[in-house]
C-alpha atoms as a PDB file:
ATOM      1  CA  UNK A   1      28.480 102.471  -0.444  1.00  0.00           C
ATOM      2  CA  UNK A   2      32.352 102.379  -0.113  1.00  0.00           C
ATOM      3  CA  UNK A   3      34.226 103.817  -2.840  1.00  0.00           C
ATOM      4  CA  UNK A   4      36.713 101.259  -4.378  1.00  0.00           C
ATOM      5  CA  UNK A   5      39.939 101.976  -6.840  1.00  0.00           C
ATOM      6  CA  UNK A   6      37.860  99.316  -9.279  1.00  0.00           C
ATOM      7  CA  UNK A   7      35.547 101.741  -9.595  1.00  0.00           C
ATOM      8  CA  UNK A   8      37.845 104.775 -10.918  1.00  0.00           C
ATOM      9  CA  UNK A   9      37.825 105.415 -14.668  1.00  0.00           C
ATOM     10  CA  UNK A  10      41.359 107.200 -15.076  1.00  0.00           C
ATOM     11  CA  UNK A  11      39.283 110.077 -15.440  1.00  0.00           C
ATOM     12  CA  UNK A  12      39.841 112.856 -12.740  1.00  0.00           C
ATOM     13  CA  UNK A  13      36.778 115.068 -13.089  1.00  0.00           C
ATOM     14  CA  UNK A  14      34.366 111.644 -13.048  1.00  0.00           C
ATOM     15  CA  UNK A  15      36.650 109.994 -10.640  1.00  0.00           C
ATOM     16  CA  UNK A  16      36.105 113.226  -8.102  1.00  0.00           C
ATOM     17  CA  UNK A  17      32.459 113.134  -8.932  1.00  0.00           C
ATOM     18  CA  UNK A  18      31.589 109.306  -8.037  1.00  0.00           C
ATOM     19  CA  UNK A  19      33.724 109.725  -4.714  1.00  0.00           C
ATOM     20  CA  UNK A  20      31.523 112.301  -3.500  1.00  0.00           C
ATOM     21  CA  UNK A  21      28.163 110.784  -4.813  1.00  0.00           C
ATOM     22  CA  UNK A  22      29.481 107.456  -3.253  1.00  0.00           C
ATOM     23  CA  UNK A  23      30.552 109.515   0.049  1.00  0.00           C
ATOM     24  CA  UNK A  24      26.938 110.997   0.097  1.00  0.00           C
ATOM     25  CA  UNK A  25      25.121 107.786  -0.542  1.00  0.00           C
ATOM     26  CA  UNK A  26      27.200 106.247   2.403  1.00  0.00           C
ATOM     27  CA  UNK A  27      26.304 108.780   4.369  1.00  0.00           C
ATOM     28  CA  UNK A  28      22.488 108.753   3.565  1.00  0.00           C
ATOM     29  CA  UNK A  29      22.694 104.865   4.384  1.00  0.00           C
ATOM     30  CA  UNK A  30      24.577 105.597   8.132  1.00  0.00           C
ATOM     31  CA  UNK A  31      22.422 108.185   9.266  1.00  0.00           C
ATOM     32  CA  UNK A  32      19.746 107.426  11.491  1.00  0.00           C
ATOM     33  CA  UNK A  33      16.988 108.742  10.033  1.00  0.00           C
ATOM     34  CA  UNK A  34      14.432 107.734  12.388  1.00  0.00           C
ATOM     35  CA  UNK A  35      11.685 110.371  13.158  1.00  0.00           C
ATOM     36  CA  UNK A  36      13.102 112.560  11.107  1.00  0.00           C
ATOM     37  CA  UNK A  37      11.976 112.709   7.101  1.00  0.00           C
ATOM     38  CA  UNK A  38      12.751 116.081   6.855  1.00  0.00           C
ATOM     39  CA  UNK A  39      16.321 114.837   6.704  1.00  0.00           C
ATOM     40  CA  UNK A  40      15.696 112.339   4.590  1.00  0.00           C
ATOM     41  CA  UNK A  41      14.034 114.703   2.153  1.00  0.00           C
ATOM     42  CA  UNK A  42      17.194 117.314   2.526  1.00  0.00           C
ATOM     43  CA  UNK A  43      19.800 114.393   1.850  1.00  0.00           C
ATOM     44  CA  UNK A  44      18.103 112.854  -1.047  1.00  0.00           C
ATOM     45  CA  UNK A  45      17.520 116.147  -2.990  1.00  0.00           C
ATOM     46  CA  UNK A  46      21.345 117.053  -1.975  1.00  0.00           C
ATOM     47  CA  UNK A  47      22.250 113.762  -3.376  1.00  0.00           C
ATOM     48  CA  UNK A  48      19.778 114.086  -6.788  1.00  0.00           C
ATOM     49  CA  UNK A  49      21.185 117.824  -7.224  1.00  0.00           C
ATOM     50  CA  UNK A  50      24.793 116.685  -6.892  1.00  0.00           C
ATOM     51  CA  UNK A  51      23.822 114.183  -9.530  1.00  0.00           C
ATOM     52  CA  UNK A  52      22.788 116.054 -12.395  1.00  0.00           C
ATOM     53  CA  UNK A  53      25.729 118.256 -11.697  1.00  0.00           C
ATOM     54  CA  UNK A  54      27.864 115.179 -12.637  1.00  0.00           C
ATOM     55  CA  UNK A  55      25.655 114.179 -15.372  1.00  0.00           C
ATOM     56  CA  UNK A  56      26.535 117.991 -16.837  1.00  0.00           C
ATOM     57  CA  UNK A  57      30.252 117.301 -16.416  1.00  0.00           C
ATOM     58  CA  UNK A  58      29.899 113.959 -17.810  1.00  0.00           C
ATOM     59  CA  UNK A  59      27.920 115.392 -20.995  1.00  0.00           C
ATOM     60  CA  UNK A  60      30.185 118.133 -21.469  1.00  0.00           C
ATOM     61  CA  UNK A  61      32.818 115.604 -21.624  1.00  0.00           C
ATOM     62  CA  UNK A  62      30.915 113.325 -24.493  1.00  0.00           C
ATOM     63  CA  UNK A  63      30.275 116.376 -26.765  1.00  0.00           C
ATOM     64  CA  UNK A  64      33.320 117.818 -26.497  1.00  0.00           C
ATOM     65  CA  UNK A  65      35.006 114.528 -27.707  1.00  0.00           C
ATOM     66  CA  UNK A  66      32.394 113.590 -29.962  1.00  0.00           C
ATOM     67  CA  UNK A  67      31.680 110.079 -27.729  1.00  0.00           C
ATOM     68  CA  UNK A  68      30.056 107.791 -30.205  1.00  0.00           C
ATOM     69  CA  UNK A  69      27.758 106.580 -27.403  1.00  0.00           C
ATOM     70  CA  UNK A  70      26.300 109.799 -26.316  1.00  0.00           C
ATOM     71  CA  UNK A  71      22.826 109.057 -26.727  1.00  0.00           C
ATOM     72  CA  UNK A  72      22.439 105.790 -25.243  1.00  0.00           C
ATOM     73  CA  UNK A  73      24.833 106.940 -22.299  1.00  0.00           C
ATOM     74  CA  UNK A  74      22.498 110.251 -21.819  1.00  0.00           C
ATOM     75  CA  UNK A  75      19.523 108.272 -21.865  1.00  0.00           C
ATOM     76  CA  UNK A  76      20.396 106.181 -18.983  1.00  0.00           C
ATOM     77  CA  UNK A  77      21.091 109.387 -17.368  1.00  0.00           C
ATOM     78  CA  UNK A  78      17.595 110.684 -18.259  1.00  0.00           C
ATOM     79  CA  UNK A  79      16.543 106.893 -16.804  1.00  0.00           C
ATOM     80  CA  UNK A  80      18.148 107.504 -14.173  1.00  0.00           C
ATOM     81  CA  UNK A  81      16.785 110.785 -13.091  1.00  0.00           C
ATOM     82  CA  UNK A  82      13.213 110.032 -13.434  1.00  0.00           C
ATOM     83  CA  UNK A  83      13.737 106.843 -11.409  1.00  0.00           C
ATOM     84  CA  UNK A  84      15.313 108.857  -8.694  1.00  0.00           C
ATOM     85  CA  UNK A  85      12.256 111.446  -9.101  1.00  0.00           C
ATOM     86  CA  UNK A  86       9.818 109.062  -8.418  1.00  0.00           C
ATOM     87  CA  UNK A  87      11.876 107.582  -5.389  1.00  0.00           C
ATOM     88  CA  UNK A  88      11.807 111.519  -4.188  1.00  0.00           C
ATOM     89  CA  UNK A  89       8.183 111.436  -4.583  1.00  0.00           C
ATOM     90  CA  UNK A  90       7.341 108.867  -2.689  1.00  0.00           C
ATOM     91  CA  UNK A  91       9.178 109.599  -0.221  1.00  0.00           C
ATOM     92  CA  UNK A  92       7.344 112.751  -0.228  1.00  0.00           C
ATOM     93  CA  UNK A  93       3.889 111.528  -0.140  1.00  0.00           C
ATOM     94  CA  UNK A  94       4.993 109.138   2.843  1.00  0.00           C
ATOM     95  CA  UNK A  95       8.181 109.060   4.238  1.00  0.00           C
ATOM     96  CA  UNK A  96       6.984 106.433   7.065  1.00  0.00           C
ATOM     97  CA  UNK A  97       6.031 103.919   4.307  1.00  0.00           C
ATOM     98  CA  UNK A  98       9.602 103.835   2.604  1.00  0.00           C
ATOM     99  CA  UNK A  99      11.775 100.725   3.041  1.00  0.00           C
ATOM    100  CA  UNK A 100      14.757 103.223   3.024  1.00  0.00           C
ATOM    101  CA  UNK A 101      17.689 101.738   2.718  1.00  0.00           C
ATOM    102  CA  UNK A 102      16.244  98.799   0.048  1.00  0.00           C
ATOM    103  CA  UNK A 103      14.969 101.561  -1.719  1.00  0.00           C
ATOM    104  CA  UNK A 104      17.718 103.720  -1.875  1.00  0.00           C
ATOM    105  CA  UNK A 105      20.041 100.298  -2.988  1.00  0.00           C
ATOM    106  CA  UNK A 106      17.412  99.238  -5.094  1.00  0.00           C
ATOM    107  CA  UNK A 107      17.579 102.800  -7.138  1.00  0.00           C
ATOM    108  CA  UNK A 108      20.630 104.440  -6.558  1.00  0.00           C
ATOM    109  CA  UNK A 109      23.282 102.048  -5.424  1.00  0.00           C
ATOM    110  CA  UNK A 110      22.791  99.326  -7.823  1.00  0.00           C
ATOM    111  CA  UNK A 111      22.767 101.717 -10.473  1.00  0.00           C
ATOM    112  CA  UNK A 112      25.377 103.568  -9.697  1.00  0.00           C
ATOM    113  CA  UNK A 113      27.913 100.884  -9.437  1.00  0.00           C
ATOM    114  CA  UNK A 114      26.499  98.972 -13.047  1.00  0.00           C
ATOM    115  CA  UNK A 115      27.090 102.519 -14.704  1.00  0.00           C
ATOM    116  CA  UNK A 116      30.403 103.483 -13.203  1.00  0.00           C
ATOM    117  CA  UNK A 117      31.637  99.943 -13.548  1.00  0.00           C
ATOM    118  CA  UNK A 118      30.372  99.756 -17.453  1.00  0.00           C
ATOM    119  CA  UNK A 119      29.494 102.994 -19.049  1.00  0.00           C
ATOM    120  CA  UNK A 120      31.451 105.824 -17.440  1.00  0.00           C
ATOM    121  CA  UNK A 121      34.430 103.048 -18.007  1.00  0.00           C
ATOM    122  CA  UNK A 122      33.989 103.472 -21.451  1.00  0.00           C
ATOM    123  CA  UNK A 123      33.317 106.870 -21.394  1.00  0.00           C
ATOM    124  CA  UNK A 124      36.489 107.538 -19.736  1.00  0.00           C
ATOM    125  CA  UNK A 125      38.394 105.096 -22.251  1.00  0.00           C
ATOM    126  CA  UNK A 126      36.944 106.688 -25.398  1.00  0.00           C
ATOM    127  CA  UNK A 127      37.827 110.271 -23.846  1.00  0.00           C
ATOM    128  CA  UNK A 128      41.091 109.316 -22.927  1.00  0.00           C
ATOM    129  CA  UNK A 129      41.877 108.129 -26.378  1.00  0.00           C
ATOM    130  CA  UNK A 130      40.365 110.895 -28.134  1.00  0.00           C
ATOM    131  CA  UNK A 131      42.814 113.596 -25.797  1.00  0.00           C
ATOM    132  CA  UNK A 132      46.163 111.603 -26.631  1.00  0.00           C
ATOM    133  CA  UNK A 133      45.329 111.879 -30.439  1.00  0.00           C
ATOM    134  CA  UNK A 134      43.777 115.674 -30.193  1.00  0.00           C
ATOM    135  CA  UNK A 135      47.362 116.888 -28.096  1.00  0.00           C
ATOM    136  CA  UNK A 136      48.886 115.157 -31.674  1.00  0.00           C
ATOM    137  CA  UNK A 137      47.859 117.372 -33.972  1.00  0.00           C
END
């Protein structure tokens, strides 16, 4: 999954964020994986950790500005997580069985790219706004 500037959100802590989770997704998808799920296992949990990291930055960034979204937006985090725990799971249980890469597509790079593309947009918008008019006062 190439990163791409339509993808950026103006918003340099998110911005850094989705370039590495789009780096490590890329790299997931390149690797050649074959005969070896321990690697698999490794790079997925790297790539889930990494995630809720961002997720933390991201929610820091809603409360502090008092985003008037924050619940829907942390609840497709939340989504998001459990979908990516039971993708962990099964890989788990049987690493042989997994379709990998139209798995990991299916739950992490379509995702990723409807949520930067709409959400974290706004997000970055609504924070953006709410910066300009706290530096006024």
């Amino acid at each position: 999954m190439l990163w791409r500037s339509t993808y950026e959100t103006g918003n340099e802590i998110v911005d850094n964020d989705h370039k590495e989770i789009f780096k490590m997704v890329e790299k997931i998808l390149e690797d050649n994986f074959k005969d070896r799920p321990d690697k698999i296992r490794t790079s997925v949990d790297f790539l889930a950790n990494y995630t809720v990291r961002h997720f933390g930055n991201e929610e820091r960034l809603m409360d502090e500005s008092a985003y008037p979204k924050t619940d829907a937006h942390k609840k497709q985090h939340s989504d998001f997580l459990q979908r990516v725990g039971l993708f962990i799971e099964k890989i788990k249980s049987d690493v042989e069985s997994v379709n990998f890469s139209m798995e990991i597509n299916k739950v992490i790079v379509d995702w990723l790219a409807e949520h930067v593309m709409g959400s974290d947009k706004d997000l970055a918008d609504h924070y953006k706004s709410w910066a300009v008019a706290f530096k006024k006062q």
